[in-house]
PDB file of N, CA and C in Angstrom:
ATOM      1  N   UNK A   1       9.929 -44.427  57.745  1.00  0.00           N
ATOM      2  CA  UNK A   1       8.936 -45.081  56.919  1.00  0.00           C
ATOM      3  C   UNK A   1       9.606 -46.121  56.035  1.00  0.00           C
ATOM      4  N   UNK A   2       9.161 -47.673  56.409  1.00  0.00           N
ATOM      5  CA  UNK A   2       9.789 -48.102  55.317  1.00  0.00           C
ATOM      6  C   UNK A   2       9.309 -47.915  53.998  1.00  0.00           C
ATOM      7  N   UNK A   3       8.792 -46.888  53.187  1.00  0.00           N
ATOM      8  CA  UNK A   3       9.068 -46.747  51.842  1.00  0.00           C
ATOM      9  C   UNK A   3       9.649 -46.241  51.530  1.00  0.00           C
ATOM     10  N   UNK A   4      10.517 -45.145  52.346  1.00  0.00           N
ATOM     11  CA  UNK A   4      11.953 -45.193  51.982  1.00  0.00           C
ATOM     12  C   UNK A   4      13.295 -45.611  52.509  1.00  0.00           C
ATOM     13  N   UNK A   5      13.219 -46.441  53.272  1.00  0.00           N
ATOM     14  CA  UNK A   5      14.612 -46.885  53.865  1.00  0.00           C
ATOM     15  C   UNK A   5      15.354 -46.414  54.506  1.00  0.00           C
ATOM     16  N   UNK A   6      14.685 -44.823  55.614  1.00  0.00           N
ATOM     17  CA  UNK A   6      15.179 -44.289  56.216  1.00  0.00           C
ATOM     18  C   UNK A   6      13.842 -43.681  57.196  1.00  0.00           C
ATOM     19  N   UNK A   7      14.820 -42.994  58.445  1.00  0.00           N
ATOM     20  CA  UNK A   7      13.767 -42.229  58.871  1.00  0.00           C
ATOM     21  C   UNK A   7      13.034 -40.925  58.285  1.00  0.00           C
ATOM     22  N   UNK A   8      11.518 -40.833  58.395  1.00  0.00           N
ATOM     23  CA  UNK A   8      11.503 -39.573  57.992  1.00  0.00           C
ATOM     24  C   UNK A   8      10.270 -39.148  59.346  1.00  0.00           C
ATOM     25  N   UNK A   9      10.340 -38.238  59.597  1.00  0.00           N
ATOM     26  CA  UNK A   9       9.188 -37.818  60.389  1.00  0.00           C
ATOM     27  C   UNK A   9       8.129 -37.749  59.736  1.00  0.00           C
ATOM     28  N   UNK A  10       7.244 -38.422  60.753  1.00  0.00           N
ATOM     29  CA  UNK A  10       5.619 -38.411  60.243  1.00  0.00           C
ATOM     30  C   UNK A  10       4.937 -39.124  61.262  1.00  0.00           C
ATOM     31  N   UNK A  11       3.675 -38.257  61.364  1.00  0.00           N
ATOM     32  CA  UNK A  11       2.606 -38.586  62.556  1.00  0.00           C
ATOM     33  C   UNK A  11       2.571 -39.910  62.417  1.00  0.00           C
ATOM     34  N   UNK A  12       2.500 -40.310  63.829  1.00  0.00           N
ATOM     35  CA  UNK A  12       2.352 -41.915  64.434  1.00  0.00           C
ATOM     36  C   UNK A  12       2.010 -42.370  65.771  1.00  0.00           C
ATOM     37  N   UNK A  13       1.872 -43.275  66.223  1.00  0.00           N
ATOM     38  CA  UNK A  13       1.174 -43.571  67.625  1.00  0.00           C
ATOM     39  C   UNK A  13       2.181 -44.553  67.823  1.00  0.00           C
ATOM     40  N   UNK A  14       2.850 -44.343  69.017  1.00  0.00           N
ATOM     41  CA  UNK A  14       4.022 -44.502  69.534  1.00  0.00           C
ATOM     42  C   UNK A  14       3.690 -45.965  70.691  1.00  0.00           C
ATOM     43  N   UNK A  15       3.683 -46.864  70.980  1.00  0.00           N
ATOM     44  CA  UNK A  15       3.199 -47.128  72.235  1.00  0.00           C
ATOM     45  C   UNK A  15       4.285 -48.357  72.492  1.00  0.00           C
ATOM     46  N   UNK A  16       4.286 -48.838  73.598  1.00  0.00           N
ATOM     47  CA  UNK A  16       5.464 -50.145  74.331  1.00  0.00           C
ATOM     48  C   UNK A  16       5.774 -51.092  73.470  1.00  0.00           C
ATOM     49  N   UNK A  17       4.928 -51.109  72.477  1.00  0.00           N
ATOM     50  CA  UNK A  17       5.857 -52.309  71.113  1.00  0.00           C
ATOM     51  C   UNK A  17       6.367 -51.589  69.971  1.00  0.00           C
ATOM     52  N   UNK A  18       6.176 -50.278  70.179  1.00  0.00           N
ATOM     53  CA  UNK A  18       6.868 -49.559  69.138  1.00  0.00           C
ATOM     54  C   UNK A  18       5.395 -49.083  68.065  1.00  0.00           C
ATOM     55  N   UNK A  19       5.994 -48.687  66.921  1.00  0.00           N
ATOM     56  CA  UNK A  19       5.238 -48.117  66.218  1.00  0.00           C
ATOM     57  C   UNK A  19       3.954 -48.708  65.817  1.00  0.00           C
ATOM     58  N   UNK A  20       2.693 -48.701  66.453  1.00  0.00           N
ATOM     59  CA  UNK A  20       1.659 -49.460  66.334  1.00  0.00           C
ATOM     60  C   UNK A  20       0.387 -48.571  64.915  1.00  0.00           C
ATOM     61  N   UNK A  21       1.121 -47.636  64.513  1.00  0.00           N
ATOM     62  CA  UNK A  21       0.000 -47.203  63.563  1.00  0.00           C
ATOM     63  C   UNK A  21       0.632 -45.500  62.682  1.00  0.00           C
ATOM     64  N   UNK A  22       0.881 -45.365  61.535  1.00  0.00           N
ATOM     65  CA  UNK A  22       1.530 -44.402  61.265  1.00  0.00           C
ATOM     66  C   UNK A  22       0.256 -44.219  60.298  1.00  0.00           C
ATOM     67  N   UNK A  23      -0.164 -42.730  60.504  1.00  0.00           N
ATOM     68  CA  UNK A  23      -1.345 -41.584  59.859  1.00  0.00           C
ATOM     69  C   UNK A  23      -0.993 -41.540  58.466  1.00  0.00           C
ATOM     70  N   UNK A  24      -1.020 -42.077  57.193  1.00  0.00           N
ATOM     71  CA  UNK A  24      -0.473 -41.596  56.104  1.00  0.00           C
ATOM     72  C   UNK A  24      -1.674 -40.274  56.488  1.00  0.00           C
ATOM     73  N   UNK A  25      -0.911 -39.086  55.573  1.00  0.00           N
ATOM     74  CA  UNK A  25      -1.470 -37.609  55.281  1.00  0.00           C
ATOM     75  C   UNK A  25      -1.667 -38.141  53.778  1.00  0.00           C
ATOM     76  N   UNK A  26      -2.625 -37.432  53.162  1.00  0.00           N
ATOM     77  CA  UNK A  26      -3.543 -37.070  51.754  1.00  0.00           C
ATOM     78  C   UNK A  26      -2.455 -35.803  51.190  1.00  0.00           C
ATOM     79  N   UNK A  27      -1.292 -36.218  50.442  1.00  0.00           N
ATOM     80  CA  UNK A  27      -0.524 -34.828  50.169  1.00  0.00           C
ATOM     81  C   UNK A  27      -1.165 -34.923  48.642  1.00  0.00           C
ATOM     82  N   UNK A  28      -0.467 -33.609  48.261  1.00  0.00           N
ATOM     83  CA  UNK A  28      -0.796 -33.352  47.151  1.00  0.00           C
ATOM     84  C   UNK A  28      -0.123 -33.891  46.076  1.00  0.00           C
ATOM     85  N   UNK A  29       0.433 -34.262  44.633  1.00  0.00           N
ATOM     86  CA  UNK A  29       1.282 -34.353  43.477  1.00  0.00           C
ATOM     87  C   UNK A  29       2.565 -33.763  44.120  1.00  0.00           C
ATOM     88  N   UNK A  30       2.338 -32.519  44.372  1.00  0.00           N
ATOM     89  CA  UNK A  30       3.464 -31.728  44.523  1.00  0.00           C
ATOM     90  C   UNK A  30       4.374 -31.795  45.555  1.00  0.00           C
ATOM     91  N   UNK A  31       3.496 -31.964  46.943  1.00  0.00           N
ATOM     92  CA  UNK A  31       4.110 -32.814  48.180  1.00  0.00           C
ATOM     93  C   UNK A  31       4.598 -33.336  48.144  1.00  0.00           C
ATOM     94  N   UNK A  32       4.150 -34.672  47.615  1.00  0.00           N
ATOM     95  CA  UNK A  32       4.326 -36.114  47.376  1.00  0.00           C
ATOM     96  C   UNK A  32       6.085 -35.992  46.888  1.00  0.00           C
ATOM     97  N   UNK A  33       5.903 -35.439  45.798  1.00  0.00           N
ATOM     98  CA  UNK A  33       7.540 -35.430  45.291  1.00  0.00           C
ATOM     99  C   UNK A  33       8.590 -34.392  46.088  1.00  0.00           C
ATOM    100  N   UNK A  34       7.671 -33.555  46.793  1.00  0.00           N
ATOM    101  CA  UNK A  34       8.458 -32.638  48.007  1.00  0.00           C
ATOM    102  C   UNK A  34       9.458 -33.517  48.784  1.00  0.00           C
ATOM    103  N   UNK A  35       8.447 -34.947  49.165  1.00  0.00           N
ATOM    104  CA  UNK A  35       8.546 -35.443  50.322  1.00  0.00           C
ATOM    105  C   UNK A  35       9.246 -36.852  49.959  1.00  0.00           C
ATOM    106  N   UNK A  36       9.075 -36.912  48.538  1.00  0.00           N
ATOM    107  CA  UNK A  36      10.102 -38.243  48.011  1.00  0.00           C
ATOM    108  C   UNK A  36      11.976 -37.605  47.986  1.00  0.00           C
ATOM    109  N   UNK A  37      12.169 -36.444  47.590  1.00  0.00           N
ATOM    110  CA  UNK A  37      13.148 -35.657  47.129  1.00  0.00           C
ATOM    111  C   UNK A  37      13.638 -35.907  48.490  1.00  0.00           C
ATOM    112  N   UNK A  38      13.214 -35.514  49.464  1.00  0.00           N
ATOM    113  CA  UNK A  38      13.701 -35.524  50.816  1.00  0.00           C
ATOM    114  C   UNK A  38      13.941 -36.382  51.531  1.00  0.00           C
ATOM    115  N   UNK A  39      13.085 -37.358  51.635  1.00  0.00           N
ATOM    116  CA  UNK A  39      13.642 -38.737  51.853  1.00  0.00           C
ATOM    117  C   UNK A  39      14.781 -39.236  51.168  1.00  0.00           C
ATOM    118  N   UNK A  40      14.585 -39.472  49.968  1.00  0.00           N
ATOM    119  CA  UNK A  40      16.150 -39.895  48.989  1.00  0.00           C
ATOM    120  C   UNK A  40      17.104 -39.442  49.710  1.00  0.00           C
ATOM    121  N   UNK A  41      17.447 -37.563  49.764  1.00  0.00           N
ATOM    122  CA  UNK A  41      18.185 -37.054  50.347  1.00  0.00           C
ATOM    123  C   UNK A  41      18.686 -37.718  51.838  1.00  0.00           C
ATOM    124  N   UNK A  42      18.052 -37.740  52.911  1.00  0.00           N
ATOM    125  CA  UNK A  42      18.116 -38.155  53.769  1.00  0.00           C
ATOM    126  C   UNK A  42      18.979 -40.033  54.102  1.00  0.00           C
ATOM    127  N   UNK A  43      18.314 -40.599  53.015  1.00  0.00           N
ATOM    128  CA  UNK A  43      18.944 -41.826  53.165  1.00  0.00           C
ATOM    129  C   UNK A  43      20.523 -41.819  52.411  1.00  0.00           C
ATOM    130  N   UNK A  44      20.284 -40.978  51.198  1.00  0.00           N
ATOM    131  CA  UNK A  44      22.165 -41.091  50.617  1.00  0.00           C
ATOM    132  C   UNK A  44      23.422 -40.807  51.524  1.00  0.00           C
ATOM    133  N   UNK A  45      22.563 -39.007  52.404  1.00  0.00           N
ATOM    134  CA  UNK A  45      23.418 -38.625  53.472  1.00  0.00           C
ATOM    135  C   UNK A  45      23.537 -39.572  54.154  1.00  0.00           C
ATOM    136  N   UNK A  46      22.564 -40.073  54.623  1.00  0.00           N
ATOM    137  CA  UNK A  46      22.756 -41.280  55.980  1.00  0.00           C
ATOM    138  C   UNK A  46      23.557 -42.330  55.726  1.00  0.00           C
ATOM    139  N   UNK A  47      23.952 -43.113  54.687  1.00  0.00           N
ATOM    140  CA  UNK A  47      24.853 -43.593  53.787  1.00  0.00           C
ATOM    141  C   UNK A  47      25.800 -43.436  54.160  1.00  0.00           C
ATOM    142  N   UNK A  48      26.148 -42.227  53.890  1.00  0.00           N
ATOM    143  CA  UNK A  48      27.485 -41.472  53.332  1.00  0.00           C
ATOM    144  C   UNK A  48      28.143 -40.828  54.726  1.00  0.00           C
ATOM    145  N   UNK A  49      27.134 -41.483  55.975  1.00  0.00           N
ATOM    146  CA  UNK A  49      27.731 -41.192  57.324  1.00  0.00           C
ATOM    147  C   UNK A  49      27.889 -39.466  57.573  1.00  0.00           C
ATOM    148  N   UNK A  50      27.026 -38.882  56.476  1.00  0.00           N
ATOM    149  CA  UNK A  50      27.196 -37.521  56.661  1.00  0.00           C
ATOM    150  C   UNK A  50      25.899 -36.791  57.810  1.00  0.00           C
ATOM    151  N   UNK A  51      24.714 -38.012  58.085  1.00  0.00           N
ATOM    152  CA  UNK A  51      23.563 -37.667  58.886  1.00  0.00           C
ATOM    153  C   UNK A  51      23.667 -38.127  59.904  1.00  0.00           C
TER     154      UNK A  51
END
Protein backbone atom coordinates (compact mmCIF):
# COMPACT_ATOMS: atom_id res chain seq x y z
CA UNK A 1 0.00 0.00 0.00
CA UNK A 2 1.46 3.10 -0.83
CA UNK A 3 0.51 4.71 2.47
CA UNK A 4 3.02 3.10 3.84
CA UNK A 5 5.95 2.55 1.69
CA UNK A 6 5.96 -0.99 1.89
CA UNK A 7 4.14 -4.08 1.24
CA UNK A 8 1.39 -4.96 3.39
CA UNK A 9 -1.25 -7.52 2.59
CA UNK A 10 -4.63 -6.47 1.80
CA UNK A 11 -7.56 -7.53 -0.37
CA UNK A 12 -7.16 -6.50 -4.04
CA UNK A 13 -8.01 -7.42 -7.61
CA UNK A 14 -5.05 -8.55 -9.23
CA UNK A 15 -5.35 -8.50 -13.07
CA UNK A 16 -2.54 -8.22 -16.33
CA UNK A 17 -1.69 -4.51 -15.49
CA UNK A 18 -1.24 -5.18 -12.05
CA UNK A 19 -3.10 -3.88 -9.20
CA UNK A 20 -6.33 -2.50 -10.70
CA UNK A 21 -8.39 -1.86 -7.40
CA UNK A 22 -7.43 -2.42 -3.62
CA UNK A 23 -10.80 -2.96 -1.07
CA UNK A 24 -9.91 -0.44 1.71
CA UNK A 25 -11.68 -2.48 4.91
CA UNK A 26 -13.79 -0.06 7.51
CA UNK A 27 -11.27 -0.95 10.59
CA UNK A 28 -11.81 0.19 13.72
CA UNK A 29 -9.54 3.16 15.92
CA UNK A 30 -7.94 0.28 17.29
CA UNK A 31 -7.12 -1.64 14.03
CA UNK A 32 -6.24 1.18 12.35
CA UNK A 33 -3.21 1.69 14.74
CA UNK A 34 -2.90 -2.29 14.86
CA UNK A 35 -2.27 -1.99 11.29
CA UNK A 36 -0.15 1.35 11.21
CA UNK A 37 2.31 -0.28 14.03
CA UNK A 38 2.79 -3.05 11.58
CA UNK A 39 3.38 -1.54 8.62
CA UNK A 40 6.09 0.90 10.19
CA UNK A 41 7.50 -2.33 11.47
CA UNK A 42 7.62 -3.97 8.27
CA UNK A 43 9.18 -1.12 6.27
CA UNK A 44 12.21 -0.32 9.03
CA UNK A 45 12.91 -4.23 8.87
CA UNK A 46 12.78 -4.05 5.17
CA UNK A 47 15.32 -1.21 5.41
CA UNK A 48 17.47 -2.76 7.56
CA UNK A 49 17.62 -5.80 4.95
CA UNK A 50 16.36 -7.80 7.88
CA UNK A 51 12.81 -8.72 5.71
Amino acid sequence: MEDYGCYVGYPAVIGKNGVEYVHRLELTEEEKKLLDKSALMIAQKTKEGLL
